[in-house]
C-alpha atoms as a PDB file:
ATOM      1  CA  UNK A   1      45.833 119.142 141.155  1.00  0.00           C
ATOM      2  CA  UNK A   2      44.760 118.553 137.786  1.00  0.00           C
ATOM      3  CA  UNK A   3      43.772 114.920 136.817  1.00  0.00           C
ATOM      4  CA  UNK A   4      46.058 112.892 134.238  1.00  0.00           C
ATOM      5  CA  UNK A   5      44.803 112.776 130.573  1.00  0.00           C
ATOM      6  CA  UNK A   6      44.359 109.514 128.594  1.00  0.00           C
ATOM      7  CA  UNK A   7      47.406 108.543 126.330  1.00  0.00           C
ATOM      8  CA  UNK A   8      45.591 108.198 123.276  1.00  0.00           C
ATOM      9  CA  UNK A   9      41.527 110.168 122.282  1.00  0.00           C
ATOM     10  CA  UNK A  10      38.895 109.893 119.164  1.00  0.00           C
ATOM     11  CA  UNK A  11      39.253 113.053 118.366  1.00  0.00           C
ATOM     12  CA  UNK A  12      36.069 113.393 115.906  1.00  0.00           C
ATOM     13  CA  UNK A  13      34.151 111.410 118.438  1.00  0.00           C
ATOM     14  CA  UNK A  14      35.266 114.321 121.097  1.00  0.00           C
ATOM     15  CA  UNK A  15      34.173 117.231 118.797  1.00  0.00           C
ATOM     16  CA  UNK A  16      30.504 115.724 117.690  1.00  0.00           C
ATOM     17  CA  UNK A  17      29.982 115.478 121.603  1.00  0.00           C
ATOM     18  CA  UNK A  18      31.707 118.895 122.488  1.00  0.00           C
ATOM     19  CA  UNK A  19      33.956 117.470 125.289  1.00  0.00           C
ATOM     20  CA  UNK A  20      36.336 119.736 127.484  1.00  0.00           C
ATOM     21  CA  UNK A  21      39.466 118.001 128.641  1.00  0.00           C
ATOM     22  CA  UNK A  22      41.668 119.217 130.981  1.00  0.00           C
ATOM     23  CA  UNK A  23      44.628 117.532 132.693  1.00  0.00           C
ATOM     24  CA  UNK A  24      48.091 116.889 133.146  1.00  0.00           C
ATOM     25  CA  UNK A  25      50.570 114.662 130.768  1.00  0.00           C
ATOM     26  CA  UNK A  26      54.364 114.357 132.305  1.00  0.00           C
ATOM     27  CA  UNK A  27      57.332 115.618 130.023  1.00  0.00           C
ATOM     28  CA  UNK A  28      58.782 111.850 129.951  1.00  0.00           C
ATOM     29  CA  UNK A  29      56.433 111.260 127.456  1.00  0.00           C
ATOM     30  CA  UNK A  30      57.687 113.291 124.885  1.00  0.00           C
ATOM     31  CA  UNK A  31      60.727 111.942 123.339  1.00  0.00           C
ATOM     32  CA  UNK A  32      61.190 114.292 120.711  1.00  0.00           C
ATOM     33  CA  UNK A  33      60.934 116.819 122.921  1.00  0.00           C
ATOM     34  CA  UNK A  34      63.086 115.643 125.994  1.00  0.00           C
ATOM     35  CA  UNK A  35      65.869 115.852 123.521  1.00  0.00           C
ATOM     36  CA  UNK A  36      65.911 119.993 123.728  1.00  0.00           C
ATOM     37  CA  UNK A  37      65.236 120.123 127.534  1.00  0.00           C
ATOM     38  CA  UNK A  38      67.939 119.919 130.524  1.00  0.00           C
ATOM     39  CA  UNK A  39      65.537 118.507 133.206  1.00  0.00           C
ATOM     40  CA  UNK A  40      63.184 116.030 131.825  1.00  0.00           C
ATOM     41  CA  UNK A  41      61.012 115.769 135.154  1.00  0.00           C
ATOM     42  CA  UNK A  42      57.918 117.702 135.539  1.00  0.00           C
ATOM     43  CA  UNK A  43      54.203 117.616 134.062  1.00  0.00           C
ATOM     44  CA  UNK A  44      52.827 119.844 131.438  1.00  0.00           C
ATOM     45  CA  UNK A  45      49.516 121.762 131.920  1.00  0.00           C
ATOM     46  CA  UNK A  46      46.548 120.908 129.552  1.00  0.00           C
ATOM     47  CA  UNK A  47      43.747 122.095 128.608  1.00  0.00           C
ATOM     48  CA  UNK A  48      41.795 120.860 125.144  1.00  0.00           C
ATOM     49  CA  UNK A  49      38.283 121.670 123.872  1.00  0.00           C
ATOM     50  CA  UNK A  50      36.731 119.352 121.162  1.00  0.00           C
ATOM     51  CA  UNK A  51      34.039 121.066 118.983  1.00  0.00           C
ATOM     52  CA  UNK A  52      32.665 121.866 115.685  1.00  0.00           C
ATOM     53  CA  UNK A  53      32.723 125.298 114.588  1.00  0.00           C
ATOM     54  CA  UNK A  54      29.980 127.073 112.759  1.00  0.00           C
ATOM     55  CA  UNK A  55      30.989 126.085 109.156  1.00  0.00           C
ATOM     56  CA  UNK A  56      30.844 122.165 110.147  1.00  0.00           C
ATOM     57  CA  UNK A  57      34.515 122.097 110.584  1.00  0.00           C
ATOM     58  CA  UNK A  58      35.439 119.650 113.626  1.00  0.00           C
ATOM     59  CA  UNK A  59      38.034 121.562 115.637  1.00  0.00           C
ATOM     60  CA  UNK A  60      40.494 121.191 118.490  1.00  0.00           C
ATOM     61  CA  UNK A  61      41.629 124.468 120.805  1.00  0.00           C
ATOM     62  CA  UNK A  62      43.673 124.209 122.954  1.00  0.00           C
ATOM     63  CA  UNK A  63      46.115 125.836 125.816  1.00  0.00           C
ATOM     64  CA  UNK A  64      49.490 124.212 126.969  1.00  0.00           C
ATOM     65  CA  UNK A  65      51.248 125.695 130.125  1.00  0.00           C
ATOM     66  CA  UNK A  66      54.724 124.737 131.331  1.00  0.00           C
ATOM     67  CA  UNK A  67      58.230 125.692 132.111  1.00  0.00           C
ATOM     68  CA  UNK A  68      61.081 123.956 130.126  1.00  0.00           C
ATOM     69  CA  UNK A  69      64.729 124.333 131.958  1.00  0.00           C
ATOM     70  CA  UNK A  70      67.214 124.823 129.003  1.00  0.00           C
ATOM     71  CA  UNK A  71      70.460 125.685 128.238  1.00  0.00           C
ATOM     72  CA  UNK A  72      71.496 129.258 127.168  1.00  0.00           C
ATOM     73  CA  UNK A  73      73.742 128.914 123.902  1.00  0.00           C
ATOM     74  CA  UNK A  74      75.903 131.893 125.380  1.00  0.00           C
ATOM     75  CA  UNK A  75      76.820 130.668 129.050  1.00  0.00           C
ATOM     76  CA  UNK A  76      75.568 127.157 128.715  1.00  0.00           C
ATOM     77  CA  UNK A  77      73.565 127.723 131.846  1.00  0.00           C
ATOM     78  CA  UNK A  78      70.427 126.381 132.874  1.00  0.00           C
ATOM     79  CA  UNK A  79      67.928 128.733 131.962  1.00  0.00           C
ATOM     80  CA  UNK A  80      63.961 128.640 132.773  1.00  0.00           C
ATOM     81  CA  UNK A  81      61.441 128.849 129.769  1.00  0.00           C
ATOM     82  CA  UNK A  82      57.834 129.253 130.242  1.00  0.00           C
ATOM     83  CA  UNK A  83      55.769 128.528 128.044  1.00  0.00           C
ATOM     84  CA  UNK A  84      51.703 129.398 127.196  1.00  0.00           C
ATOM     85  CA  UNK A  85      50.558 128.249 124.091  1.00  0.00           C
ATOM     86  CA  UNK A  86      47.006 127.931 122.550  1.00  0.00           C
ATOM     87  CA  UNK A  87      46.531 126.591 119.152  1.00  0.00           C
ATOM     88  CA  UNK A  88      43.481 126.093 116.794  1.00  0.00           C
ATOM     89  CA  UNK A  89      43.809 123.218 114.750  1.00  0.00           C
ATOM     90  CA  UNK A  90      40.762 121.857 112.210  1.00  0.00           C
ATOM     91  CA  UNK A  91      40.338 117.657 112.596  1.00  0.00           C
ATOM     92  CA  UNK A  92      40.702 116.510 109.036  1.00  0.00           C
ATOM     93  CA  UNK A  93      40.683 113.140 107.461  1.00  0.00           C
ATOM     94  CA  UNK A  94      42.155 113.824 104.103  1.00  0.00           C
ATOM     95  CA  UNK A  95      44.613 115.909 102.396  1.00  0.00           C
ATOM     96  CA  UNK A  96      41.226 117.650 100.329  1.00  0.00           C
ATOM     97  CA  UNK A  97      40.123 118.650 103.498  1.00  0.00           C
ATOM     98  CA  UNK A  98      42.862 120.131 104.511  1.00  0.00           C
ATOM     99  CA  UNK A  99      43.076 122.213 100.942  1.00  0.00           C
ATOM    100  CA  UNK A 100      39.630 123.667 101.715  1.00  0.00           C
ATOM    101  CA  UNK A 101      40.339 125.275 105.316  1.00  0.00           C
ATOM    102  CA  UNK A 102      40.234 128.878 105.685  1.00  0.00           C
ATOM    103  CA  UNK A 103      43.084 131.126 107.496  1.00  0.00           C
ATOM    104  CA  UNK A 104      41.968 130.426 110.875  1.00  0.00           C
ATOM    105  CA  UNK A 105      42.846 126.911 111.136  1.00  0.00           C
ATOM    106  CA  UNK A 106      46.107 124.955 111.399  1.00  0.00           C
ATOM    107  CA  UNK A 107      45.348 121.210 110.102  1.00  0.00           C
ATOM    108  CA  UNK A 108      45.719 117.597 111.906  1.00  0.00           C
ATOM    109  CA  UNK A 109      45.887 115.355 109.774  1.00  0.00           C
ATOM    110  CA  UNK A 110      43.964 112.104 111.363  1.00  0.00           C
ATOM    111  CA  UNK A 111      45.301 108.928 110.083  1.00  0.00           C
ATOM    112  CA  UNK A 112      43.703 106.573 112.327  1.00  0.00           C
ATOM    113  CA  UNK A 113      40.759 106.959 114.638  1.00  0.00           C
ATOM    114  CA  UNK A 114      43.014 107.055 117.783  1.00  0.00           C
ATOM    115  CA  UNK A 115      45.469 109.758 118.633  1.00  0.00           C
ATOM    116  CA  UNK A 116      47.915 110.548 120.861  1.00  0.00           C
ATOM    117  CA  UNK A 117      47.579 113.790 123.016  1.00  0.00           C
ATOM    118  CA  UNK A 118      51.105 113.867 123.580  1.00  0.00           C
ATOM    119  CA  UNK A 119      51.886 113.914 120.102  1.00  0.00           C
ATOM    120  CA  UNK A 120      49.627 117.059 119.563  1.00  0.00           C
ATOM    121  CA  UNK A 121      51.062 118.902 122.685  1.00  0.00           C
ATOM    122  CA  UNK A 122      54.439 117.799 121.610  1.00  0.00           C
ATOM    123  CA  UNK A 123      54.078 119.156 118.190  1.00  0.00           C
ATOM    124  CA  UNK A 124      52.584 122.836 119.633  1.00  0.00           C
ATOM    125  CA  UNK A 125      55.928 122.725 122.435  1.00  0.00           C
ATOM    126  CA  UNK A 126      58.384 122.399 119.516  1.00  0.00           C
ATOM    127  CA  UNK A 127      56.830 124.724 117.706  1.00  0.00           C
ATOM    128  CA  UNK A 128      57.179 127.403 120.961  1.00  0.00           C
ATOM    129  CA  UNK A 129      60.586 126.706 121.496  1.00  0.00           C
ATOM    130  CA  UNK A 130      63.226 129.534 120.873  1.00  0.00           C
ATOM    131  CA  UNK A 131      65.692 128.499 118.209  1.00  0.00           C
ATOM    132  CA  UNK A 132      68.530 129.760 120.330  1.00  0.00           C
ATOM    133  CA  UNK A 133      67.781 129.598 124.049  1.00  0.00           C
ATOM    134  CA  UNK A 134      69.501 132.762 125.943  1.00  0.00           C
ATOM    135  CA  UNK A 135      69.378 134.595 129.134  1.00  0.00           C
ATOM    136  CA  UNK A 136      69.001 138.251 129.112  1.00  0.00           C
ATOM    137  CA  UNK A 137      72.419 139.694 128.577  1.00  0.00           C
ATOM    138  CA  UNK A 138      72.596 141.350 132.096  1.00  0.00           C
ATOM    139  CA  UNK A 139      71.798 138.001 133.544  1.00  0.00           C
ATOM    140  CA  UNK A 140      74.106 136.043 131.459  1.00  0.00           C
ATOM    141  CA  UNK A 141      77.470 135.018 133.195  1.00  0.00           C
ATOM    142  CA  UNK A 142      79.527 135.024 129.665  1.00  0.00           C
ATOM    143  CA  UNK A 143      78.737 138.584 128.656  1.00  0.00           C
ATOM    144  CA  UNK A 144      78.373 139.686 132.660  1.00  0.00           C
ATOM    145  CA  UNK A 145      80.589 137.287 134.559  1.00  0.00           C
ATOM    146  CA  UNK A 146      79.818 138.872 137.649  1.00  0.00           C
ATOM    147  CA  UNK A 147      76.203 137.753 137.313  1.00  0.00           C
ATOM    148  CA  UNK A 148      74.256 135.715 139.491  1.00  0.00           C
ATOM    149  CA  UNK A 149      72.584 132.168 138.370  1.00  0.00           C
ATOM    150  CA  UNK A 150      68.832 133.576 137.626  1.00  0.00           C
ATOM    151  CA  UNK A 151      66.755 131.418 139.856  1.00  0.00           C
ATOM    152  CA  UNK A 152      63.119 132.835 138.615  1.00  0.00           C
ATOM    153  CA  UNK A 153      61.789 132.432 134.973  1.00  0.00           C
ATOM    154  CA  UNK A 154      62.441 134.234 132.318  1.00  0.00           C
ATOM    155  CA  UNK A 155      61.580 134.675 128.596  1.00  0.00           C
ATOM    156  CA  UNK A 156      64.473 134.543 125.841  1.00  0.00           C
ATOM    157  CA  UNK A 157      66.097 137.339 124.440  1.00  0.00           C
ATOM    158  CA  UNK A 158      66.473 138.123 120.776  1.00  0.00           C
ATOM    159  CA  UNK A 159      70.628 139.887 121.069  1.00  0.00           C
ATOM    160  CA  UNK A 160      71.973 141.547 117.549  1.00  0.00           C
ATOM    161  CA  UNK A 161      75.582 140.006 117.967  1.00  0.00           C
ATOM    162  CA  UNK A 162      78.103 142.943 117.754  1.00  0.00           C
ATOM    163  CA  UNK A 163      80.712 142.346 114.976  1.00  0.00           C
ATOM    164  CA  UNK A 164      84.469 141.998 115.321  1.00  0.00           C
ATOM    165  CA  UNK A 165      87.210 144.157 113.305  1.00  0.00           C
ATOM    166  CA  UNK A 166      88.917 141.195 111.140  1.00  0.00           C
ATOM    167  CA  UNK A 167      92.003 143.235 111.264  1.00  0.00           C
ATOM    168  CA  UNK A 168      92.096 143.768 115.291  1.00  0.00           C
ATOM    169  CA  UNK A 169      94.577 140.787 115.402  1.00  0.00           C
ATOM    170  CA  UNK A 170      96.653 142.245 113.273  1.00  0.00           C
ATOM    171  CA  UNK A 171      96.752 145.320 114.252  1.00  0.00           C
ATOM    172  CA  UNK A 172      97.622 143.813 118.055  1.00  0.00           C
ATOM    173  CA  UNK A 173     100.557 142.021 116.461  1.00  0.00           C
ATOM    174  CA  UNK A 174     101.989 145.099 115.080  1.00  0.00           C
ATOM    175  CA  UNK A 175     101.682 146.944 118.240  1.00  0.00           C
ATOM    176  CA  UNK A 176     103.431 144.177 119.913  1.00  0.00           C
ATOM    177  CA  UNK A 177     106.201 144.524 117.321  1.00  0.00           C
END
């Protein structure tokens, strides 16, 4: 079992001493993101490495592992999302800064000297979340309503919506003539 991670880190001080953190952080304390998930119970998977890269940039990597239950916009369903994300992001103090980074970095912004993991895990879990959650169309009940729930996890599915004939009402009216 992993260890709990502190709410809030220095995280310059953790990238001029080249610290590894690794832990758990429960879903309850993300508010923002609580709001797009059906089950708000569970912990999220951590992993963060503090360092400074070989242009003198400090830098934050990091992984975030979880599965999110939400509901598919089709069936309105539970469905379960995992999710693996790593992220790269340079530890800047000023908006300059931020206009000299190369390509490879994604900038936080640090305001203060204290910071709040869950806000940076928060921020990458948004940013991994499908706009529209869906189940695969087999294993949705409102396309396929002979369909079973879907117990195991499973990624979302991008569908191309098939488009109705405007005049199909109509023409079922006149038939009915």
């Amino acid at each position: 079992m992993k260890d709990r991670l502190p709410e809030h880190i220095e995280p310059l001080r953790l990238a001029r001493s080249h610290r590894l953190l690794s832990g758990q952080l429960p879903l309850k304390r993300m508010q923002r993101l609580i709001e797009s998930v059906e089950d708000k119970a569970g912990d999220i998977d951590i992993d963060l490495k503090f360092d400074i890269d070989m242009n003198g940039v400090p830098m934050l990597e990091g992984q975030v592992c979880c599965s999110l239950q939400l509901r598919c916009q089709r069936c309105m369903q539970p469905i379960t999302f995992p999710i693996d994300v790593t992220f790269r992001l340079a530890l800047v103090e000023s908006e300059a800064e931020i206009d000299a980074l190369g390509e490879q970095y994604e900038p936080l912004l640090l305001e203060d000297d204290l910071v709040s993991i869950a806000d940076i895990v928060e921020d990458e879990l948004l940013l991994a979340l499908p706009i529209v959650p869906r189940h695969a169309q087999d294993e949705c009940q409102l396309i396929n309503p002979a369909a079973e729930p879907v117990e195991h996890e499973q990624a979302a599915e991008t569908v191309t919506p098939t488009k109705d004939n405007p005049f199909a009402v109509l023409a079922e009216l006149q038939r009915k003539k």
